[in-house]
N, C-alpha and C. Protein backbone atom coordinates (compact mmCIF):
# COMPACT_ATOMS: atom_id res chain seq x y z
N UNK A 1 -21.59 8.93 -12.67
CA UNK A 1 -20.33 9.36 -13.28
C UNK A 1 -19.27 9.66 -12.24
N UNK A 2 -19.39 10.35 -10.61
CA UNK A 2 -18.67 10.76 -9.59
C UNK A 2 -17.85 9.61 -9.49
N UNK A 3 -18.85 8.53 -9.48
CA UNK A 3 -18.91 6.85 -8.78
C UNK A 3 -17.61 6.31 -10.11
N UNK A 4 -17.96 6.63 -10.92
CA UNK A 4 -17.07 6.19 -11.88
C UNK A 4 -15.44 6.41 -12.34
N UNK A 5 -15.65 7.93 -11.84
CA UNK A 5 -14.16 8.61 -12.26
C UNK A 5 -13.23 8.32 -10.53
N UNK A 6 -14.01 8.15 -9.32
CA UNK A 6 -13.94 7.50 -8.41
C UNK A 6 -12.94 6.63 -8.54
N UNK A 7 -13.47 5.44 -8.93
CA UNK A 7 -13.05 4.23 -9.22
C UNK A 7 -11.68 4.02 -10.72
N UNK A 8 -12.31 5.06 -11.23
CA UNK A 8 -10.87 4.72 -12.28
C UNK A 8 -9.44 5.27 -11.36
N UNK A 9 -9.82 7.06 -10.27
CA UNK A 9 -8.78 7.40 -10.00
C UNK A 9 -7.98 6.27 -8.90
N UNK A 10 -8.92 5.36 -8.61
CA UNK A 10 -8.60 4.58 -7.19
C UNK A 10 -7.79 3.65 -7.92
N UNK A 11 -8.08 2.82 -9.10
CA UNK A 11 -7.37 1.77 -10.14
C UNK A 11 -6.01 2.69 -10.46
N UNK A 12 -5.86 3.52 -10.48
CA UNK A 12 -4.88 4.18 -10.77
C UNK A 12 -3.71 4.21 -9.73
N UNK A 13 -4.62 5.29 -8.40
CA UNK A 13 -3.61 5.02 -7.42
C UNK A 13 -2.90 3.64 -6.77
N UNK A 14 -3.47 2.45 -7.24
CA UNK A 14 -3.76 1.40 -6.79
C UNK A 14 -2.19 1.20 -7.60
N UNK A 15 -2.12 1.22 -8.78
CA UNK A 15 -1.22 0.83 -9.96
C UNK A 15 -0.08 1.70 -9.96
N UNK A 16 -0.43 2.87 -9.50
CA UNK A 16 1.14 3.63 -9.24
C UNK A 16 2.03 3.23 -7.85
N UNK A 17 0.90 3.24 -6.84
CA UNK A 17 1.88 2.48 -5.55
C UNK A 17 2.13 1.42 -5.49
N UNK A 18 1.57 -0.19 -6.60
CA UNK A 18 2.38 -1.00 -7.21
C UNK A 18 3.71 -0.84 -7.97
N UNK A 19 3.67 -0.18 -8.75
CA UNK A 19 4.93 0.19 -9.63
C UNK A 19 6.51 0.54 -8.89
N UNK A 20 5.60 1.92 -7.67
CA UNK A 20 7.10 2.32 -7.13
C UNK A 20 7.14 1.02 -6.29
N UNK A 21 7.00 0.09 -5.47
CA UNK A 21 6.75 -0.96 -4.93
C UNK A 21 7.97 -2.18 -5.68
N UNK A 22 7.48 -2.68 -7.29
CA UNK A 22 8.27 -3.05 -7.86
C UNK A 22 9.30 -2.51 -8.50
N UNK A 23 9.19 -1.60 -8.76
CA UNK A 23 10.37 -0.34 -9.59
C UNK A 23 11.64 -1.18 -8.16
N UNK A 24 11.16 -1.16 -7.31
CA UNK A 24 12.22 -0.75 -6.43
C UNK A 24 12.76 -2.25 -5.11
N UNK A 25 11.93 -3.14 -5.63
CA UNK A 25 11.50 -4.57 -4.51
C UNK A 25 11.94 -5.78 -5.25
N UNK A 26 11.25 -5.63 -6.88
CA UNK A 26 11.00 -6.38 -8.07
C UNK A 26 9.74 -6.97 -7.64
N UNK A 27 9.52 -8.15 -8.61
CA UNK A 27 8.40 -8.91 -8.53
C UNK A 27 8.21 -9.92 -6.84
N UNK A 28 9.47 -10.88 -6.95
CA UNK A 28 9.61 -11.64 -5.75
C UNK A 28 9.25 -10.75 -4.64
N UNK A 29 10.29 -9.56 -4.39
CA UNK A 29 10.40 -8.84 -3.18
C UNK A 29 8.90 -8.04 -3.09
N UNK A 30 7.90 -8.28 -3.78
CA UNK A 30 6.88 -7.28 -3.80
C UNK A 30 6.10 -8.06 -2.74
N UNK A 31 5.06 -7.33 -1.84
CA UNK A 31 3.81 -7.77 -1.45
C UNK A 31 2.97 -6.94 -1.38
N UNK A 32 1.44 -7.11 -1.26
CA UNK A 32 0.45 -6.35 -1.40
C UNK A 32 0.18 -6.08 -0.30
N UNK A 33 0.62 -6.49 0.93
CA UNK A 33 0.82 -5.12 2.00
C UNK A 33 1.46 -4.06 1.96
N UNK A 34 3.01 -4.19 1.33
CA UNK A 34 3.70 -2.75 1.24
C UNK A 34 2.98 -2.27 0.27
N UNK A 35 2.32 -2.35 -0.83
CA UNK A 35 1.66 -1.72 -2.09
C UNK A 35 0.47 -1.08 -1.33
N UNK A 36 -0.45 -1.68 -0.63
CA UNK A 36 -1.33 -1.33 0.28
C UNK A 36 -0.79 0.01 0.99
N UNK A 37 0.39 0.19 2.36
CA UNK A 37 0.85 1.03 2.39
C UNK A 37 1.54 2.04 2.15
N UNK A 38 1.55 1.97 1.04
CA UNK A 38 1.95 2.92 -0.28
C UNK A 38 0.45 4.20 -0.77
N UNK A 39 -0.02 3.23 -0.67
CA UNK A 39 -0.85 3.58 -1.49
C UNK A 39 -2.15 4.33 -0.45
N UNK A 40 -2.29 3.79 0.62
CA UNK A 40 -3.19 4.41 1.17
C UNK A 40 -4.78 4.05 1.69
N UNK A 41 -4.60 2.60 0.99
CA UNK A 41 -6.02 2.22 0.56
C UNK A 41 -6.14 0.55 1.36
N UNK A 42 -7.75 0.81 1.58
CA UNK A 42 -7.58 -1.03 2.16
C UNK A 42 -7.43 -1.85 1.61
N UNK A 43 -7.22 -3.02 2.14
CA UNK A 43 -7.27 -4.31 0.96
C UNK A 43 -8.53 -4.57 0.48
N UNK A 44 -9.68 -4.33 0.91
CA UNK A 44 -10.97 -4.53 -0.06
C UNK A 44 -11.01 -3.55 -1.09
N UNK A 45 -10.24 -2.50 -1.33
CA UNK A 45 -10.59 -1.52 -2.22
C UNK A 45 -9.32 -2.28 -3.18
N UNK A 46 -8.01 -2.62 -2.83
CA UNK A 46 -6.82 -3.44 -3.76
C UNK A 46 -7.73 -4.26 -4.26
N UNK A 47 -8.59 -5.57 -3.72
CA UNK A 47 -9.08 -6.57 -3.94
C UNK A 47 -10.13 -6.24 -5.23
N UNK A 48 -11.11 -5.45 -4.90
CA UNK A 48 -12.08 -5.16 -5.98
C UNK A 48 -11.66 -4.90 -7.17
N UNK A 49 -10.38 -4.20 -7.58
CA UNK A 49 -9.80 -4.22 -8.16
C UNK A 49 -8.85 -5.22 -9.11
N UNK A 50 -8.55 -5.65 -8.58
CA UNK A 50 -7.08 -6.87 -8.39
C UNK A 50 -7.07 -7.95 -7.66
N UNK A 51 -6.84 -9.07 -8.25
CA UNK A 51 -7.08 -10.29 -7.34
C UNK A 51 -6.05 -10.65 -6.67
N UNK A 52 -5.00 -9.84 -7.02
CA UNK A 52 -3.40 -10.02 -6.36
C UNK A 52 -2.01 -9.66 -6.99
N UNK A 53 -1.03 -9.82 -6.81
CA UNK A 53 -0.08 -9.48 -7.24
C UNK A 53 0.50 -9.50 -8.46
N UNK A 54 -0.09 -10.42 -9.33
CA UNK A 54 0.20 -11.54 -10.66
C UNK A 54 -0.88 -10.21 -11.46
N UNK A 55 -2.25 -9.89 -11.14
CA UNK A 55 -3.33 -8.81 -11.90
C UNK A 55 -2.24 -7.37 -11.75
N UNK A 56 -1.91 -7.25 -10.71
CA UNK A 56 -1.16 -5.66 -10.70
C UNK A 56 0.12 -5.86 -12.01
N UNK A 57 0.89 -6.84 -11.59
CA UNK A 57 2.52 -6.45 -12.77
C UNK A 57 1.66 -6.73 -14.02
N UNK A 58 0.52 -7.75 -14.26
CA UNK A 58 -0.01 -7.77 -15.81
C UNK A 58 -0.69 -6.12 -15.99
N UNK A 59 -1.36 -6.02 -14.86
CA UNK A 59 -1.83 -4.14 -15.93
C UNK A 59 -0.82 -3.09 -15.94
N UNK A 60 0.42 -3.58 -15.50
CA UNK A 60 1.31 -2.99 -15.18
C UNK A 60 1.91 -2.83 -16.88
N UNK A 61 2.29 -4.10 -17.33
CA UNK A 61 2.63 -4.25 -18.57
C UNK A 61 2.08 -3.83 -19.91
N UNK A 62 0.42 -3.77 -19.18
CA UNK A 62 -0.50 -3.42 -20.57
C UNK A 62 -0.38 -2.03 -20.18
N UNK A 63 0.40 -1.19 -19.54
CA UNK A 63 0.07 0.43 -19.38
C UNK A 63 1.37 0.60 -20.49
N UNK A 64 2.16 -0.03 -20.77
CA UNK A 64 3.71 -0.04 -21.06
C UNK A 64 3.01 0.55 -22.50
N UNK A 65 1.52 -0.09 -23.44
CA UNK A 65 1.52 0.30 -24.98
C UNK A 65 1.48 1.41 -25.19
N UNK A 66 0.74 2.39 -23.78
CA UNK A 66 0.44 3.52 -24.12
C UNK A 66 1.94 4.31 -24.53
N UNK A 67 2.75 4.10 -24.08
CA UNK A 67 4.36 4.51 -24.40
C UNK A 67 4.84 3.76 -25.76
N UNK A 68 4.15 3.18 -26.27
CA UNK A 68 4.84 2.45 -27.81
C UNK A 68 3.91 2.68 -28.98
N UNK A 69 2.42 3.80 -28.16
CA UNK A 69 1.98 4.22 -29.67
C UNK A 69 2.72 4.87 -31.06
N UNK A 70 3.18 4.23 -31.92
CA UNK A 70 3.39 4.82 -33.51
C UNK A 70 3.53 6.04 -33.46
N UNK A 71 5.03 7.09 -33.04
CA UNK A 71 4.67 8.61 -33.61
C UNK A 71 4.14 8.53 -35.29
N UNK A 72 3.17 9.88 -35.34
CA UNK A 72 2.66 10.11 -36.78
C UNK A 72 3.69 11.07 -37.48
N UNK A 73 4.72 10.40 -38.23
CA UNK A 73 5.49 11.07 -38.81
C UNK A 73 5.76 10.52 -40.12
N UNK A 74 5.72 11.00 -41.16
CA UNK A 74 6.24 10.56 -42.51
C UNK A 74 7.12 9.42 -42.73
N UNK A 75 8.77 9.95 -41.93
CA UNK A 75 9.20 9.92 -42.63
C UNK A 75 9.56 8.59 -41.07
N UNK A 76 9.35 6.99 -41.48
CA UNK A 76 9.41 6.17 -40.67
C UNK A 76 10.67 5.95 -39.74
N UNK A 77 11.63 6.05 -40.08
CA UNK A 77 12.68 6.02 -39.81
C UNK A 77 12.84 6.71 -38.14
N UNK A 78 12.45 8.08 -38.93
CA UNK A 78 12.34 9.35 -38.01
C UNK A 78 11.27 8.66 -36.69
N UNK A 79 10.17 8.57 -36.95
CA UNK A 79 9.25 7.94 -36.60
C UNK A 79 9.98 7.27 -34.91
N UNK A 80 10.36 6.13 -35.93
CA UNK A 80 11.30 5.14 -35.04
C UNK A 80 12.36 5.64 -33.87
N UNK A 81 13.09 6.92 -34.54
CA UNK A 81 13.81 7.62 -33.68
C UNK A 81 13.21 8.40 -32.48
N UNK A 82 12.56 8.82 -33.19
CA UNK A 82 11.26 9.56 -32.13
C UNK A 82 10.76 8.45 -30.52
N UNK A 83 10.39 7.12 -31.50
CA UNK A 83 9.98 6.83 -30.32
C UNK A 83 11.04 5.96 -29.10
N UNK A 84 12.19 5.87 -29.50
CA UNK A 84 13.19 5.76 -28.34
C UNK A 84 13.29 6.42 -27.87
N UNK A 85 13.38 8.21 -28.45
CA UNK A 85 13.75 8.95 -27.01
C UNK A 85 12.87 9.77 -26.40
N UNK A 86 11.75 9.45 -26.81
CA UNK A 86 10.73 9.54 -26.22
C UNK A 86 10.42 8.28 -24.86
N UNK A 87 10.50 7.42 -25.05
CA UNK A 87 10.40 6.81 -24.45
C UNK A 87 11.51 6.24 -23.26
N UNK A 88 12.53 7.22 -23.95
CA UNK A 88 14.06 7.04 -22.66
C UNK A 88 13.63 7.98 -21.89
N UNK A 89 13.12 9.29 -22.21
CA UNK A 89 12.70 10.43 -21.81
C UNK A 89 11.51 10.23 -20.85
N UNK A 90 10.51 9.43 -20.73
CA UNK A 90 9.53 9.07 -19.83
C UNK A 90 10.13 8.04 -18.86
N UNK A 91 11.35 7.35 -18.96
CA UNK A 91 12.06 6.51 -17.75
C UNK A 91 12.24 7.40 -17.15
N UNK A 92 12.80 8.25 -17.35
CA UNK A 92 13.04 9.39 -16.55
C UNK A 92 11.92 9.54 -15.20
N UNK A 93 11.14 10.19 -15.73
CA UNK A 93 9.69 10.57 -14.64
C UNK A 93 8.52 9.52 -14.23
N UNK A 94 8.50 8.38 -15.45
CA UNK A 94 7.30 7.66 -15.23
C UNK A 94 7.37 6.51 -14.42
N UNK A 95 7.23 6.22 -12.94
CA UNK A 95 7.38 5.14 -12.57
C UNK A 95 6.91 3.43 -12.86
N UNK A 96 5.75 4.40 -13.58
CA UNK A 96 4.68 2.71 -14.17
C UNK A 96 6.12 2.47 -15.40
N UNK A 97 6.60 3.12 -16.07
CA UNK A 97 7.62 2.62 -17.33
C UNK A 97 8.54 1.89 -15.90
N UNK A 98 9.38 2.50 -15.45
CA UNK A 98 10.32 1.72 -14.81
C UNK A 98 9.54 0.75 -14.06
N UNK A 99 8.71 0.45 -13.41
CA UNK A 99 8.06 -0.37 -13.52
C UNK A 99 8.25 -1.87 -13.95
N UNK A 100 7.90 -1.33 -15.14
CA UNK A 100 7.94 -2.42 -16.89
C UNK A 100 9.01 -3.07 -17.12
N UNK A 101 10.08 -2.46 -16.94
CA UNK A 101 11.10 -2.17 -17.64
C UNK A 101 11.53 -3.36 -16.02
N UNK A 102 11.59 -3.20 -15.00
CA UNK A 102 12.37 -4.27 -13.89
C UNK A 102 11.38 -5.58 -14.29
N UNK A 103 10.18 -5.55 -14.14
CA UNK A 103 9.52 -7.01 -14.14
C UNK A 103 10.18 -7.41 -15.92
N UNK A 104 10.29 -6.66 -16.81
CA UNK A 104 10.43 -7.03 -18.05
C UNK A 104 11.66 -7.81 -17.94
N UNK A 105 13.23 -7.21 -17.58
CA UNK A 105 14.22 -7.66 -17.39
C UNK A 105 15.04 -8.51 -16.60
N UNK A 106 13.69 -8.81 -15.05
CA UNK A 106 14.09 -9.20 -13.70
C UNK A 106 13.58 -11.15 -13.96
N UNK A 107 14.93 -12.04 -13.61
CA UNK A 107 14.60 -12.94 -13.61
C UNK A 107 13.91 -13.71 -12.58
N UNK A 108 12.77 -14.32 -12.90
CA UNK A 108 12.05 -14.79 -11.74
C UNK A 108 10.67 -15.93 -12.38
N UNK A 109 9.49 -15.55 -11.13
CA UNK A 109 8.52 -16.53 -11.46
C UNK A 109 7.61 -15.42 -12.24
N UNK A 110 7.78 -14.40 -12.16
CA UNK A 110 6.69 -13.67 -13.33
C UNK A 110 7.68 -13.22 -14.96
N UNK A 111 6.76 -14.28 -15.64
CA UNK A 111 7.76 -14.70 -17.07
C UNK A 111 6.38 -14.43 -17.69
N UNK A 112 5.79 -13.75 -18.57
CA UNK A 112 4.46 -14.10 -19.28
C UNK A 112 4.78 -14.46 -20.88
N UNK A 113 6.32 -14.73 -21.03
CA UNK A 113 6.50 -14.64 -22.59
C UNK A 113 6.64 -13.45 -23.24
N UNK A 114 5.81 -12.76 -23.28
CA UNK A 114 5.46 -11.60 -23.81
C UNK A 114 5.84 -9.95 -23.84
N UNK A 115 7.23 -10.30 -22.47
CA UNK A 115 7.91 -9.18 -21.85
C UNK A 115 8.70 -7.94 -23.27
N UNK A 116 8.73 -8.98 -24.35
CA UNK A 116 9.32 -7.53 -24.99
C UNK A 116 8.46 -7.56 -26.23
N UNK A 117 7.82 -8.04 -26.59
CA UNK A 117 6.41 -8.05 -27.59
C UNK A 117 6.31 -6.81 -27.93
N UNK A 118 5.60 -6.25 -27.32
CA UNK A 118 5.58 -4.80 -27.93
C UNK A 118 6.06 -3.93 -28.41
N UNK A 119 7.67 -3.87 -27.30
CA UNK A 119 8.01 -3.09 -27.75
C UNK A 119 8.92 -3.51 -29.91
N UNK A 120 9.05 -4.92 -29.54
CA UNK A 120 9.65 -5.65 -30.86
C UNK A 120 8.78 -5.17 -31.58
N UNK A 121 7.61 -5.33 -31.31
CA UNK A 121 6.33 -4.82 -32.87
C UNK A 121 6.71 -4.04 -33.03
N UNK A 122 6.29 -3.17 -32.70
CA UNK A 122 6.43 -1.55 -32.37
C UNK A 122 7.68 -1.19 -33.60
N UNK A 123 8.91 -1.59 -33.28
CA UNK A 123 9.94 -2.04 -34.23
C UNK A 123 9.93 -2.24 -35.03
N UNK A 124 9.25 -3.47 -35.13
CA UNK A 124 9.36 -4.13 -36.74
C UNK A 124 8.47 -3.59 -37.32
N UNK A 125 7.57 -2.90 -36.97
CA UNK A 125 6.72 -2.40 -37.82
C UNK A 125 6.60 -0.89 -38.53
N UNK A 126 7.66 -0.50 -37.80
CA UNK A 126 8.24 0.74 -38.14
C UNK A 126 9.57 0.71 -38.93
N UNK A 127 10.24 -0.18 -38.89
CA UNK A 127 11.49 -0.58 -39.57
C UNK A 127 10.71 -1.09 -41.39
N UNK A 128 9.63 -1.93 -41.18
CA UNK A 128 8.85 -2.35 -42.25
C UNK A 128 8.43 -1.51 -43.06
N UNK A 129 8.09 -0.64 -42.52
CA UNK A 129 7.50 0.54 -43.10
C UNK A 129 8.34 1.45 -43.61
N UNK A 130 9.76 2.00 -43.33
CA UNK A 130 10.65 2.61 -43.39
C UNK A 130 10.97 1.88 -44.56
N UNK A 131 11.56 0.51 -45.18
CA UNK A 131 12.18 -0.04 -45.90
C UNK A 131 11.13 -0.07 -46.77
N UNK A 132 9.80 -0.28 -46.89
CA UNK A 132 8.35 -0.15 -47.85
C UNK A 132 8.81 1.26 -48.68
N UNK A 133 9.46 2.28 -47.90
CA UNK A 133 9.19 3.55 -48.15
C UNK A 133 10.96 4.11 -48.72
N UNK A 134 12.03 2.96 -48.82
CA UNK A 134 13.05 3.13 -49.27
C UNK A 134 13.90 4.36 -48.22
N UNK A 135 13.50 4.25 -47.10
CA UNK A 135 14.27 5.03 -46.16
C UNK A 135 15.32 3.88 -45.66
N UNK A 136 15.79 2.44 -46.12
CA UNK A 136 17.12 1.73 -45.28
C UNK A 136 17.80 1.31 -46.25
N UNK A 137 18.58 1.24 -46.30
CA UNK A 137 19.97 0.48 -47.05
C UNK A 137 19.42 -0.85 -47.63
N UNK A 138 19.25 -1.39 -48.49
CA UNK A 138 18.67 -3.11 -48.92
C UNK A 138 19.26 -3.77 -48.40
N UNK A 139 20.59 -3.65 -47.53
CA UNK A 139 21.12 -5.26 -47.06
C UNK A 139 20.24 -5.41 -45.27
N UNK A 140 19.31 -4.03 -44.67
CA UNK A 140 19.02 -4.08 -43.59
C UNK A 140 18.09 -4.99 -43.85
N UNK A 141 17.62 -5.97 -42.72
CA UNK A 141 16.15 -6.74 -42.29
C UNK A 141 15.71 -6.30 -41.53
N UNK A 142 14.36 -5.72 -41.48
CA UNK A 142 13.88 -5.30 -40.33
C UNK A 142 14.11 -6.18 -38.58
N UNK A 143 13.16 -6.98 -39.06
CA UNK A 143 13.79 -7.44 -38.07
C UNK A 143 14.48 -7.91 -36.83
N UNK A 144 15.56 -8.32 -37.49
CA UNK A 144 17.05 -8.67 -37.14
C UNK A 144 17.06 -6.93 -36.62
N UNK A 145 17.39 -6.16 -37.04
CA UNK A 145 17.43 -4.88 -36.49
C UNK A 145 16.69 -4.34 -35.95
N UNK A 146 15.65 -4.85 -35.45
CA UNK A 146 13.85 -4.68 -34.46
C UNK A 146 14.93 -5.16 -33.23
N UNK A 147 15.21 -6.52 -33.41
CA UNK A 147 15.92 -7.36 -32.37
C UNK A 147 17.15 -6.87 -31.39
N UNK A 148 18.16 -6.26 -32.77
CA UNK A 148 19.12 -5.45 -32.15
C UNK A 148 19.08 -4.54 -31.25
N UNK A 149 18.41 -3.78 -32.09
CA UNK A 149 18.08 -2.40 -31.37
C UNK A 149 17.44 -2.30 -29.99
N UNK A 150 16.36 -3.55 -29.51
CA UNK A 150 15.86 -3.81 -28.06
C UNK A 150 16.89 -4.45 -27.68
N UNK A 151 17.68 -5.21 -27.95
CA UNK A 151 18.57 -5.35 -27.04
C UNK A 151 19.43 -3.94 -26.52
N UNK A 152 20.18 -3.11 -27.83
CA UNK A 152 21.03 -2.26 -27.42
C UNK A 152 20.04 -1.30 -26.42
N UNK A 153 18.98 -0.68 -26.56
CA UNK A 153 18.09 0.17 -25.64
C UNK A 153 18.08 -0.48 -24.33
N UNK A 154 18.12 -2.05 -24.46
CA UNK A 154 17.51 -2.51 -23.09
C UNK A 154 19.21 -2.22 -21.90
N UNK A 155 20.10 -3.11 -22.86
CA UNK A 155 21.44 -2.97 -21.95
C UNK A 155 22.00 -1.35 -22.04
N UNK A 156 21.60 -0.11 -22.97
CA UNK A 156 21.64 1.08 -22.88
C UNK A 156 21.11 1.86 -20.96
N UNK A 157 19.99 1.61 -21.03
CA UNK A 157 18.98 1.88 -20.00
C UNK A 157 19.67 1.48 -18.85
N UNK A 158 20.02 -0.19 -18.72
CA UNK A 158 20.05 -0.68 -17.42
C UNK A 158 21.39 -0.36 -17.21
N UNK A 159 22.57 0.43 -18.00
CA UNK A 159 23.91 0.63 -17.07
C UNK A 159 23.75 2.26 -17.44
N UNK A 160 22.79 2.91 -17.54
CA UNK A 160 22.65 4.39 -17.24
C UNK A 160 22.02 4.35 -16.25
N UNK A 161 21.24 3.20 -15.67
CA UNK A 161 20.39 3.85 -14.55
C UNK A 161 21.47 2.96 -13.09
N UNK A 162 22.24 2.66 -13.53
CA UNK A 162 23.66 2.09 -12.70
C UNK A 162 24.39 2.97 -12.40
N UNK A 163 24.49 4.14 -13.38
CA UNK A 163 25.38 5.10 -13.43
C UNK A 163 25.38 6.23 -12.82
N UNK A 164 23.58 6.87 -12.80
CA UNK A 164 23.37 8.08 -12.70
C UNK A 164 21.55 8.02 -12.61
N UNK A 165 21.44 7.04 -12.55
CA UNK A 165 19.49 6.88 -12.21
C UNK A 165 18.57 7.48 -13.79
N UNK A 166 19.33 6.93 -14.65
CA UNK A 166 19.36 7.35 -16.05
C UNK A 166 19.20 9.03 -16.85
N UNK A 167 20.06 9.36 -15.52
CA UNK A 167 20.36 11.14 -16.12
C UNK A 167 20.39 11.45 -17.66
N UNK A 168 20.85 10.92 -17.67
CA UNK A 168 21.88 10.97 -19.17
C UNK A 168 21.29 9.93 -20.29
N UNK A 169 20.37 9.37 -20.16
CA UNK A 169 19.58 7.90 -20.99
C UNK A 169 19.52 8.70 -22.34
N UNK A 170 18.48 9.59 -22.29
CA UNK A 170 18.31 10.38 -23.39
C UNK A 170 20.02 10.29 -24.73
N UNK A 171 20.97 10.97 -23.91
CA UNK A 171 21.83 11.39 -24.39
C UNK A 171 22.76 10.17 -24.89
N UNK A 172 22.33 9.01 -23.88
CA UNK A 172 22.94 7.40 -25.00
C UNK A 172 22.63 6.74 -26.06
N UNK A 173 20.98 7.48 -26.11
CA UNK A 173 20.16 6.77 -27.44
C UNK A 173 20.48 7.63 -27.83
N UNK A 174 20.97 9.02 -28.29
CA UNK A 174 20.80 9.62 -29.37
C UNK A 174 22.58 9.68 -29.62
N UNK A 175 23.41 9.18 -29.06
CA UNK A 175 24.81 8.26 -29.34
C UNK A 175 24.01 6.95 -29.71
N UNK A 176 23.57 5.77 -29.64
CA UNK A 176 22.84 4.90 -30.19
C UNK A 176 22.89 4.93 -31.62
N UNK A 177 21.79 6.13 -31.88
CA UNK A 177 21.12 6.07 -33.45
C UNK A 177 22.61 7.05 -33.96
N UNK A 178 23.35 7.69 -33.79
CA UNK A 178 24.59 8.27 -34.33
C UNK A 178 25.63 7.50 -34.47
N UNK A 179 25.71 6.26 -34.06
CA UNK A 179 26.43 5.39 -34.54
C UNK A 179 26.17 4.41 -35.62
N UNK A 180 24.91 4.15 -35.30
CA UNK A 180 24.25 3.33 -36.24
C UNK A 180 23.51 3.82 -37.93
N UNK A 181 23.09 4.97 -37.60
CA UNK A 181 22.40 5.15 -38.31
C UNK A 181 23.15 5.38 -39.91
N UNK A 182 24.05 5.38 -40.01
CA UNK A 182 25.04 5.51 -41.37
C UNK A 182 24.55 4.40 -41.94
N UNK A 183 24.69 3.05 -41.45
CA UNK A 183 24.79 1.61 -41.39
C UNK A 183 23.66 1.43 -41.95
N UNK A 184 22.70 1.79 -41.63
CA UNK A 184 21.28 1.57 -41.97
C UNK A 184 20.21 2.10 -43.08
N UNK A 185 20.47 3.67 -42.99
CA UNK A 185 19.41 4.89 -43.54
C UNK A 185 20.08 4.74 -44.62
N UNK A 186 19.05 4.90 -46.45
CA UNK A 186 19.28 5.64 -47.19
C UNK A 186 20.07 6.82 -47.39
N UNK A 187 20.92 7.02 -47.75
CA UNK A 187 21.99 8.42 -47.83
C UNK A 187 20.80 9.35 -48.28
N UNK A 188 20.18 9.18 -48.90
CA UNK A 188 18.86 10.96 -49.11
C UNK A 188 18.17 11.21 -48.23
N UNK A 189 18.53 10.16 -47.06
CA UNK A 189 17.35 10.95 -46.01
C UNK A 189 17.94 11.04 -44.89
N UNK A 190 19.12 10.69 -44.89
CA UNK A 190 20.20 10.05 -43.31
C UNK A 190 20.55 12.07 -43.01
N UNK A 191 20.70 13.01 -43.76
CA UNK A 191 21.15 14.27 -42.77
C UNK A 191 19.81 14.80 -42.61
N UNK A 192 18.66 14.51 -42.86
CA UNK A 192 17.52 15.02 -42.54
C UNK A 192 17.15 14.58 -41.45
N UNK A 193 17.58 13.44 -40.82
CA UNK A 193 17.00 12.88 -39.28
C UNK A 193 17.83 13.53 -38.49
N UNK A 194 16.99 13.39 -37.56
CA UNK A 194 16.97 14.34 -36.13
C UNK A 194 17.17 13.43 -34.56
N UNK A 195 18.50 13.58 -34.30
CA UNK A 195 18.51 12.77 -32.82
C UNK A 195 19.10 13.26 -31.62
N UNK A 196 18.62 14.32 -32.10
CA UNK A 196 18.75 15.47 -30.79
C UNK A 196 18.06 15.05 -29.22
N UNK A 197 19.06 14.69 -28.69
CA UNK A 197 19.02 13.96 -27.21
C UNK A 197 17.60 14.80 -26.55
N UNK A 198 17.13 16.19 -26.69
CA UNK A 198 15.97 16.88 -26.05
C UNK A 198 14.49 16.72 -27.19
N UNK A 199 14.66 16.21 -28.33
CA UNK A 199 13.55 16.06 -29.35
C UNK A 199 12.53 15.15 -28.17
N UNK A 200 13.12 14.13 -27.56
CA UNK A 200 11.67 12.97 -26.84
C UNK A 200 11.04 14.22 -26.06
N UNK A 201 11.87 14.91 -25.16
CA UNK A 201 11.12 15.82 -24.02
C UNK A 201 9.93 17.06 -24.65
N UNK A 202 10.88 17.48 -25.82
CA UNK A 202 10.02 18.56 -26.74
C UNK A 202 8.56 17.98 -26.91
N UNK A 203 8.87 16.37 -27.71
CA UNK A 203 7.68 15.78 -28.25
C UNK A 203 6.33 15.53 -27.12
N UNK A 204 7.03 15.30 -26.10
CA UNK A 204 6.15 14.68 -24.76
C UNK A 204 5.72 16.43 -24.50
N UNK A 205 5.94 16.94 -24.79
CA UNK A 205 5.68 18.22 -23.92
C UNK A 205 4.30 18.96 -25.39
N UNK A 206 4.76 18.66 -26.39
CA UNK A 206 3.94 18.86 -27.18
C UNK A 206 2.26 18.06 -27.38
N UNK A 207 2.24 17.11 -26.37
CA UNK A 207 1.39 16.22 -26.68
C UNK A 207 -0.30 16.62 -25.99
N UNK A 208 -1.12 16.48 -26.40
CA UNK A 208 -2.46 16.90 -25.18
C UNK A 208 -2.23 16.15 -24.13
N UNK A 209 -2.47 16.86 -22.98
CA UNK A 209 -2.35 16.29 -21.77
C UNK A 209 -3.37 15.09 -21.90
């Protein structure tokens, strides 16, 4: 078991001194020597791990779901709100998200297709659910508004963190959903939502470690 938790903490450190590496190089500018000296560790311990640079940004991407699990909230909509600023709120501190978020947006030779997949599900399936449950206006499509909305978050993000290293991110998505949200929500449930720019930090802080 020593041998084990060992090895997960080493996969770990391995994947965080990748991240700040690309957070900050991108994909092209990355090599697994500076990640190596980052990190602390030899290349047979990177290697056992990782076969190279292409294995690090892919587990890089699959760490991204743990940030797009489904809040458990009723009322979907809310749900949905929840998990943008929650998740603007972890750009903040989490380097594996920023991470994500440069290989996701950075044009180059690491393309897997799949760069905004998730977070689109994630979307549409919460937008689906919301309209199942008569929380949107009938002329909304999910969707088309899954679609929107990653775009507006994505170009949201990348000229706050132009601005101020995304100080203030929080406080654009919850201008975001205050513009929009008239447009969209059912009038019986639109003054009951909550997009209080500090709700993501509350929620993250509420969570088991």
């Amino acid at each position: 078991m020593a041998q084990q938790a060992r090895a997960v903490r080493t996969r770990r450190s391995i994947l965080e001194a990748a991240a700040s590496v690309f957070e900050e190089l991108g994909y092209e500018g990355t090599s697994t020597t500076e990640i190596l000296a980052r990190s602390g560790l030899t290349r047979g311990a990177l290697y056992h791990h990782f076969p190279g640079k292409r294995a690090l940004a892919d587990a890089l991407m699959e760490l991204q779901e743990e940030a797009l699990v489904l809040p458990d909230n009723p009322v979907r909509l809310q749900a949905l709100i929840d998990l943008t600023l929650m998740f603007a709120e972890r750009l903040r501190s989490d380097v594996v998200l920023r991470a994500v978020v440069r290989l996701t947006v950075e044009k180059g030779s690491y393309q897997t297709g799949q760069n905004y997949r998730g977070a689109m599900v994630a979307a549409s399936t919460l937008l689906s659910q919301a309209r199942e449950g008569g929380e949107l206006l009938p002329t909304v499509d999910p969707d088309e508004l899954a679609f929107l909305l990653q775009g507006i978050f994505t170009g949201t993000q990348i000229v706050s963190q132009a601005i101020n290293e995304r100080a203030d991110l929080p406080q654009r998505i919850s201008v975001m959903w205050r513009l929009l949200l008239p447009s969209i929500a059912h009038p019986r449930i639109l003054s009951g939502l909550s997009i209080d720019p500090d709700r993501g930090r509350t929620l993250l802080e509420s969570q088991p470690a």
